[in-house]
N, C-alpha and C. Protein backbone atom coordinates (compact mmCIF):
# COMPACT_ATOMS: atom_id res chain seq x y z
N UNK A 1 0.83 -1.19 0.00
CA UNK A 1 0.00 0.00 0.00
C UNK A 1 0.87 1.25 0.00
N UNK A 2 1.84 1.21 0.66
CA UNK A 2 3.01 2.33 0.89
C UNK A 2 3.49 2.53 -0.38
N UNK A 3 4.31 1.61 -1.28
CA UNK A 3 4.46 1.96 -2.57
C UNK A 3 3.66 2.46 -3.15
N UNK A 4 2.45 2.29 -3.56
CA UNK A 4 1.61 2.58 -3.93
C UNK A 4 1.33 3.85 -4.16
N UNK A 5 1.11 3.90 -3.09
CA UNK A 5 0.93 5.53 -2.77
C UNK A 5 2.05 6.52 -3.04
N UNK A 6 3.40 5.93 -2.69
CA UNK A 6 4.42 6.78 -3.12
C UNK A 6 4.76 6.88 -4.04
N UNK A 7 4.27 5.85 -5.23
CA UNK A 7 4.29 6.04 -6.51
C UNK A 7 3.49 6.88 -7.59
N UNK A 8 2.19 7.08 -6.62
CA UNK A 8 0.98 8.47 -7.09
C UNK A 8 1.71 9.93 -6.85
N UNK A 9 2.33 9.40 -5.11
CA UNK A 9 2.74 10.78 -5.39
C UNK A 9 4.49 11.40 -6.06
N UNK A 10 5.10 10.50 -5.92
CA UNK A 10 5.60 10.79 -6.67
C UNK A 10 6.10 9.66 -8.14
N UNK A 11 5.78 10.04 -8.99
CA UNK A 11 5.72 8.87 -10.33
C UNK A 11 7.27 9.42 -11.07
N UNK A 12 8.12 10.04 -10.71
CA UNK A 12 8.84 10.01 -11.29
C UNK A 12 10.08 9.09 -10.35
N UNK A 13 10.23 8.69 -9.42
CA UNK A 13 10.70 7.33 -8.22
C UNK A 13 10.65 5.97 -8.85
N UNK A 14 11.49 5.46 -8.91
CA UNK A 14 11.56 4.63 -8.98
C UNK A 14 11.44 3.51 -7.54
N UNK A 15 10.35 3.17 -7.00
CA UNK A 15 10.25 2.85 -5.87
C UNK A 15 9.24 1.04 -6.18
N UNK A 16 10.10 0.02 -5.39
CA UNK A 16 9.59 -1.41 -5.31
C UNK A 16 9.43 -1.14 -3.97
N UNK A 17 8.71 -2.57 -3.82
CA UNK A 17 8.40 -3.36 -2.31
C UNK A 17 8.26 -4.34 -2.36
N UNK A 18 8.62 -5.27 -0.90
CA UNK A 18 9.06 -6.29 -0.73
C UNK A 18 8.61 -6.72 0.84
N UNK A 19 8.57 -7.86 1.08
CA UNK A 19 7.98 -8.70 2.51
C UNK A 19 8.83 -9.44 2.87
N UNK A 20 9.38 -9.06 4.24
CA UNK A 20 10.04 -10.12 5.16
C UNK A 20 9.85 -11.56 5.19
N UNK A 21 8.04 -11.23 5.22
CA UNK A 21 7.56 -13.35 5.49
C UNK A 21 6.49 -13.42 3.75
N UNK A 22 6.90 -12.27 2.56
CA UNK A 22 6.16 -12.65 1.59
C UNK A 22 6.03 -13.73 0.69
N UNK A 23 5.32 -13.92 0.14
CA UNK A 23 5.20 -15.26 -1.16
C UNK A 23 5.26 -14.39 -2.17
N UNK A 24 6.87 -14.80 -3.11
CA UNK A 24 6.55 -13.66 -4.41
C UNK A 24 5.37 -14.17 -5.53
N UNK A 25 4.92 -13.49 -5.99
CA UNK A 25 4.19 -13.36 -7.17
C UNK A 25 2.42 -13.50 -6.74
N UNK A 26 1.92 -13.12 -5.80
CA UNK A 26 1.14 -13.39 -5.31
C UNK A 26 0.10 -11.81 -5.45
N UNK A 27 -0.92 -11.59 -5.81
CA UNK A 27 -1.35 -10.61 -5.69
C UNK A 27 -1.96 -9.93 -4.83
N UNK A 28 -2.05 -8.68 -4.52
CA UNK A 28 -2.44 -7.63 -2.92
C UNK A 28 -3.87 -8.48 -2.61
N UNK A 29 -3.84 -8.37 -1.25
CA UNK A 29 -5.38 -8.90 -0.68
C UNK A 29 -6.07 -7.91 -0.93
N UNK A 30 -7.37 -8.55 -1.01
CA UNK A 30 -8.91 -7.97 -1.28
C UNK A 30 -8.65 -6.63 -0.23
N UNK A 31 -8.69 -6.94 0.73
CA UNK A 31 -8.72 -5.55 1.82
C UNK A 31 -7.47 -4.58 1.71
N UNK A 32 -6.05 -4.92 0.76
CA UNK A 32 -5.36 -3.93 0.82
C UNK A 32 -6.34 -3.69 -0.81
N UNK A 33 -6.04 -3.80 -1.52
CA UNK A 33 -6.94 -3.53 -2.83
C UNK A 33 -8.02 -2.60 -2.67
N UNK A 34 -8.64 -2.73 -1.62
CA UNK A 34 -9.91 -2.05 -1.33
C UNK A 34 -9.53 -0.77 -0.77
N UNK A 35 -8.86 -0.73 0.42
CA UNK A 35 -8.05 -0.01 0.85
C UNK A 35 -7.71 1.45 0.21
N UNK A 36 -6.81 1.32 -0.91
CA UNK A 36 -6.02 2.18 -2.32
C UNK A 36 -6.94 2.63 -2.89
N UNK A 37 -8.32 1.54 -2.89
CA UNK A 37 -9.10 1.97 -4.21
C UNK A 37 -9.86 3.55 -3.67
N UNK A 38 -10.11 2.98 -2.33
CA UNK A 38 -10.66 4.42 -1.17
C UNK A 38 -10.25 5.72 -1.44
N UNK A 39 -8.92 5.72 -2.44
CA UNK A 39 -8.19 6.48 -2.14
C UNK A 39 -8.21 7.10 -3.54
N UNK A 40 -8.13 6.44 -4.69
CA UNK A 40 -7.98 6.47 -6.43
C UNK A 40 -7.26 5.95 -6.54
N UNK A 41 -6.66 4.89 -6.18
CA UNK A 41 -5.40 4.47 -6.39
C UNK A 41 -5.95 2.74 -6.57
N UNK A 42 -5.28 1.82 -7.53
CA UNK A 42 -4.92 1.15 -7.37
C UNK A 42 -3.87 -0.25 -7.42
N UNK A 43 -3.87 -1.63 -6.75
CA UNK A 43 -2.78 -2.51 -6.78
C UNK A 43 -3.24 -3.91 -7.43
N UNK A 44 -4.30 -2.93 -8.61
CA UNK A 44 -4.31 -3.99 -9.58
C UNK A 44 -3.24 -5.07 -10.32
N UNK A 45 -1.92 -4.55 -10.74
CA UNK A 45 -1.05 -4.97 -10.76
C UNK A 45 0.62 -5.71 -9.95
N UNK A 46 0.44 -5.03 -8.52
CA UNK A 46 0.45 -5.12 -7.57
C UNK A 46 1.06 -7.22 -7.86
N UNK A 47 2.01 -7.59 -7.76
CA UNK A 47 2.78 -8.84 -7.11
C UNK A 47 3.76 -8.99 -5.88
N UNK A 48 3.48 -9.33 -4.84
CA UNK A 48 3.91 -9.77 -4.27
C UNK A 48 5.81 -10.11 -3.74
N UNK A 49 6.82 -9.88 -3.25
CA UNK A 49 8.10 -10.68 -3.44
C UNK A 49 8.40 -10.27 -2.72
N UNK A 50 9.90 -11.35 -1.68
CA UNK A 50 10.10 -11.05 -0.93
C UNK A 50 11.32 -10.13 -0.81
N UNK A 51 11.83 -9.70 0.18
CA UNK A 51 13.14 -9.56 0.36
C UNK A 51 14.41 -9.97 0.12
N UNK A 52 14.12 -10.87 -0.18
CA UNK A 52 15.03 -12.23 -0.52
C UNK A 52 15.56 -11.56 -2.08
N UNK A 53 14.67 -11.20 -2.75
CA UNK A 53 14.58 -11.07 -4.35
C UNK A 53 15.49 -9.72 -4.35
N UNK A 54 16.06 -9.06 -3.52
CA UNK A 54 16.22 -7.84 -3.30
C UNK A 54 18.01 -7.84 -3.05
N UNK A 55 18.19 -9.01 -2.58
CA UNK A 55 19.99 -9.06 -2.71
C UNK A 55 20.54 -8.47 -3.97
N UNK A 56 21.71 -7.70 -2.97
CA UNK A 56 22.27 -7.18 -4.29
C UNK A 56 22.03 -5.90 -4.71
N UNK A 57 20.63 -5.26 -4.98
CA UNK A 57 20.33 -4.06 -4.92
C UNK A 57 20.86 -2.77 -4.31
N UNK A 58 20.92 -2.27 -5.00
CA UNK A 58 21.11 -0.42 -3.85
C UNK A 58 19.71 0.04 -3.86
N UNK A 59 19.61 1.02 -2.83
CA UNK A 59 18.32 1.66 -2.66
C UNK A 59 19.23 3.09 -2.03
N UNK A 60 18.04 4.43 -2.55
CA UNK A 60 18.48 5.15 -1.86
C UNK A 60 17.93 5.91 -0.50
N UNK A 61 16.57 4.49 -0.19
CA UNK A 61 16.13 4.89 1.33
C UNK A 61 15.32 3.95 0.78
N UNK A 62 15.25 2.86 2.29
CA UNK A 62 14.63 1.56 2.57
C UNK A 62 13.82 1.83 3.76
N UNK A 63 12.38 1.85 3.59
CA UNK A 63 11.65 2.00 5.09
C UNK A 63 10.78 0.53 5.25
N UNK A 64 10.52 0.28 6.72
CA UNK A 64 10.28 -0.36 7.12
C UNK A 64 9.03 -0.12 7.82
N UNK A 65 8.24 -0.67 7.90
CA UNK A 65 7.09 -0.01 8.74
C UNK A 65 6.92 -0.69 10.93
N UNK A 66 7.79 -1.55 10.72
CA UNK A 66 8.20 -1.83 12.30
C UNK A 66 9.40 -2.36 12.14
N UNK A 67 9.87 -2.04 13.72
CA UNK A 67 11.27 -2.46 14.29
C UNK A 67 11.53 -3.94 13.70
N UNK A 68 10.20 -4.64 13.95
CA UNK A 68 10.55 -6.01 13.80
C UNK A 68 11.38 -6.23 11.99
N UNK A 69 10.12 -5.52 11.40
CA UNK A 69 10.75 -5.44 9.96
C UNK A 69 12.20 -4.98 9.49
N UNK A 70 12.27 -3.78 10.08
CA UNK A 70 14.01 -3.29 10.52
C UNK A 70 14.75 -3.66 10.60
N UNK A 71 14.73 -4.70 11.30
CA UNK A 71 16.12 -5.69 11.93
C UNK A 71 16.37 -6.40 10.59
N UNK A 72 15.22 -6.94 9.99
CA UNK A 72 15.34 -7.79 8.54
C UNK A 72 15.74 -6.94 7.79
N UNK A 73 16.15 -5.31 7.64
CA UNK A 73 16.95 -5.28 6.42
C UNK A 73 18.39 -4.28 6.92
N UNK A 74 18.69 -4.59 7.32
CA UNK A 74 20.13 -4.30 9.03
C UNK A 74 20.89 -4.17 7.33
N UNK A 75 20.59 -5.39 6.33
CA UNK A 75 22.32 -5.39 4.96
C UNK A 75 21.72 -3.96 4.38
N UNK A 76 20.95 -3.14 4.44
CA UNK A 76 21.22 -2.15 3.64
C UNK A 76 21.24 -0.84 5.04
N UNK A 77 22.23 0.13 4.56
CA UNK A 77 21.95 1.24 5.49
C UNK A 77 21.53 2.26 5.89
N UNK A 78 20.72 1.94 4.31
CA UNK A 78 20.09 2.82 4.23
C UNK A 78 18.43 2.87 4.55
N UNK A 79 18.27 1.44 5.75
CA UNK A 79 17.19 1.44 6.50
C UNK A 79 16.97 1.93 7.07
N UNK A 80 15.47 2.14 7.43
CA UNK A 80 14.83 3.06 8.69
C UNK A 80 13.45 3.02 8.85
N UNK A 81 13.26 3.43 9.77
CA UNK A 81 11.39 3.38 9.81
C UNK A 81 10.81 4.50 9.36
N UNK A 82 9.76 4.03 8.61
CA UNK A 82 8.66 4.55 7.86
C UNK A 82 8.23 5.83 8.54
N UNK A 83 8.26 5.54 9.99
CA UNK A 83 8.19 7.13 11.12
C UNK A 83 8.50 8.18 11.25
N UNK A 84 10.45 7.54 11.01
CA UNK A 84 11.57 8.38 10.81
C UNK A 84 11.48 9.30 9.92
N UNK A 85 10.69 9.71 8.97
CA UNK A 85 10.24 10.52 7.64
C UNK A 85 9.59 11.91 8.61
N UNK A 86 8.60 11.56 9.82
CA UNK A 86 8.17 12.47 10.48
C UNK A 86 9.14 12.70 11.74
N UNK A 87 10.61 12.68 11.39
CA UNK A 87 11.32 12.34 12.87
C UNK A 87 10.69 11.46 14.41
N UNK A 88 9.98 10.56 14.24
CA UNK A 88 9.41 9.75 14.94
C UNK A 88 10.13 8.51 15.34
N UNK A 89 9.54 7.23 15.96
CA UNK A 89 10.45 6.42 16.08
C UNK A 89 9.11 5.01 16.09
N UNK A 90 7.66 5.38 15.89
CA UNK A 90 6.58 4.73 16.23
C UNK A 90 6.78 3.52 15.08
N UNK A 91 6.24 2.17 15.13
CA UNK A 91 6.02 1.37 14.01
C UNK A 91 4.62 1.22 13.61
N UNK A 92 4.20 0.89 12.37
CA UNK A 92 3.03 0.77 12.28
C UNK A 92 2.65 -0.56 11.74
N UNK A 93 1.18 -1.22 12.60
CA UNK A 93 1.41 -2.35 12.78
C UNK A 93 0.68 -2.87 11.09
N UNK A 94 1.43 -4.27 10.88
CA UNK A 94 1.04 -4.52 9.35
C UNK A 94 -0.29 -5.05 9.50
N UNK A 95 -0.91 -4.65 8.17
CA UNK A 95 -2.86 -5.07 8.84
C UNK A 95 -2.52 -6.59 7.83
N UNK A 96 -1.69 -7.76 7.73
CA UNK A 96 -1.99 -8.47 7.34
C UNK A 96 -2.70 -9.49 7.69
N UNK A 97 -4.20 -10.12 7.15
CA UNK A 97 -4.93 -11.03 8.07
C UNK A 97 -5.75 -10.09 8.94
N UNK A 98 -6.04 -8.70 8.58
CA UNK A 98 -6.87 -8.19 9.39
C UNK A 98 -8.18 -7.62 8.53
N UNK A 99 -8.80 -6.62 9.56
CA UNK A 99 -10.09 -6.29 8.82
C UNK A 99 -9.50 -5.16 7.85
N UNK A 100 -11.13 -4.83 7.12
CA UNK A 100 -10.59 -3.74 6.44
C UNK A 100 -10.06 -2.60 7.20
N UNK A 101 -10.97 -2.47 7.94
CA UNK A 101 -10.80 -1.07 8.86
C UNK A 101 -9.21 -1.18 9.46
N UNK A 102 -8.35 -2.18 9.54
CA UNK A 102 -7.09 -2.36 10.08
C UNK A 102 -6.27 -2.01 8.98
N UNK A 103 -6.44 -2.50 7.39
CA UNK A 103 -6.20 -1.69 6.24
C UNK A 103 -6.13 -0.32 6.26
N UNK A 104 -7.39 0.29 6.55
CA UNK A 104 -7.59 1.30 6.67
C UNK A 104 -6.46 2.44 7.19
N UNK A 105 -6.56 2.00 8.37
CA UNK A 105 -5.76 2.14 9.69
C UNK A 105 -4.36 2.61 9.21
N UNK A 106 -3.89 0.81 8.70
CA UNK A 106 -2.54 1.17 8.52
C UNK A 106 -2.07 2.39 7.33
N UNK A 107 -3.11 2.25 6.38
CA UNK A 107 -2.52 2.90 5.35
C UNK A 107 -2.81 4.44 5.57
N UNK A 108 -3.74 5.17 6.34
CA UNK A 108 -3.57 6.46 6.89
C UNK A 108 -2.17 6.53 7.26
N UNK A 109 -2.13 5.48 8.39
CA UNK A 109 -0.81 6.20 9.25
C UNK A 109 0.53 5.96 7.78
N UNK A 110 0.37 4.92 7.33
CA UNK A 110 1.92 4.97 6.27
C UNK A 110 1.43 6.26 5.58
N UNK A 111 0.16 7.00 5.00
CA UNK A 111 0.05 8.05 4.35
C UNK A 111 0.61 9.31 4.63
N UNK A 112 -0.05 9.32 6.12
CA UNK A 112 0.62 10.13 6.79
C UNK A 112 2.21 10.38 7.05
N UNK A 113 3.06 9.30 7.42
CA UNK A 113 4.39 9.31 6.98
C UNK A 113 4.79 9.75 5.97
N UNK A 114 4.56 8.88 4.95
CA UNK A 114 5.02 8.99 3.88
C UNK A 114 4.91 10.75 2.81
N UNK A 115 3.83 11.09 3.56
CA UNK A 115 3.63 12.70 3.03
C UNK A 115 4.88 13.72 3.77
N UNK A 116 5.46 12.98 4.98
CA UNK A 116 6.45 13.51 5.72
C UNK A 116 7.68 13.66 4.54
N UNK A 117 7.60 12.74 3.86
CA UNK A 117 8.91 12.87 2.61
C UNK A 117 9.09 14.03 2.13
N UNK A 118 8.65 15.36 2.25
CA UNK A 118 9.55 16.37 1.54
C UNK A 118 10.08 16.74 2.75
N UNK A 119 10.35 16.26 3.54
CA UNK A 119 11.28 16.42 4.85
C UNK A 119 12.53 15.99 4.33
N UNK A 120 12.99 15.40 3.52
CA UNK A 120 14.40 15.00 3.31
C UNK A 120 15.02 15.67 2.54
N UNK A 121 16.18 16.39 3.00
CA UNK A 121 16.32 16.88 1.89
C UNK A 121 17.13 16.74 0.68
N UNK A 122 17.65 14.84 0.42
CA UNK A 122 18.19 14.81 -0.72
C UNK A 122 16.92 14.70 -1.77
N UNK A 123 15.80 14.70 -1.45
CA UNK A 123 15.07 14.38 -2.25
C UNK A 123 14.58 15.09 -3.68
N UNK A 124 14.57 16.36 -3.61
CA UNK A 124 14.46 17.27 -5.01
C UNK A 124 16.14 17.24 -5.52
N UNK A 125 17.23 17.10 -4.79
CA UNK A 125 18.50 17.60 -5.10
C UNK A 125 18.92 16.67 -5.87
């Protein structure tokens, strides 16, 4: 959902995503789908992969949306939490296996972060 969104807002990023415990090639659940659509957005196209698929890569900022997730990407250093965008330190919990309204939930608060991004300032430079 976070990509997602950071890809509306900004489409000129080159920005993937990836899951600690994901199954690649698998498509977004009904409730994240629903979720985006709330929004104009959607993860019709949207597959699935894990982290795993991601060796090797550079990134030039890797967020995580909890500590727990964090620790799983320690090989790049350019990790951090999804929070950290609003100088925060909070995680936000993944609505996987939950209701919509936990969808909901999460993807405000990653919205909310994630709008924190013109806080950085390599980002126009």
């Amino acid at each position: 959902m976070g990509a997602c969104y950071l890809r509306a807002l900004r489409p000129e990023w080159e920005v993937d995503s990836a899951g600690v415990r994901a199954v690649s090639g698998r498509p977004a659940s009904k409730r994240a789908c629903e979720a985006v659509r709330e929004m104009g957005l959607s993860l019709d196209a949207h597959r699935s992969q894990s982290i795993e698929a991601l060796k090797g890569r550079s990134f030039d900022l890797v967020l995580a949306m909890t500590e727990e997730h964090l620790q799983c990407l320690k090989r790049w250093e350019e990790a951090r939490l999804l929070s950290s965008l609003r100088g925060e330190a909070q995680s936000i919990e993944d609505p996987f296996g939950g209701t919509l309204a936990d969808y909901r939930s999460s993807l405000n608060q990653i919205k909310y972060y994630i709008d924190g991004i013109k806080n950085l300032e390599y980002v126009d430079s």
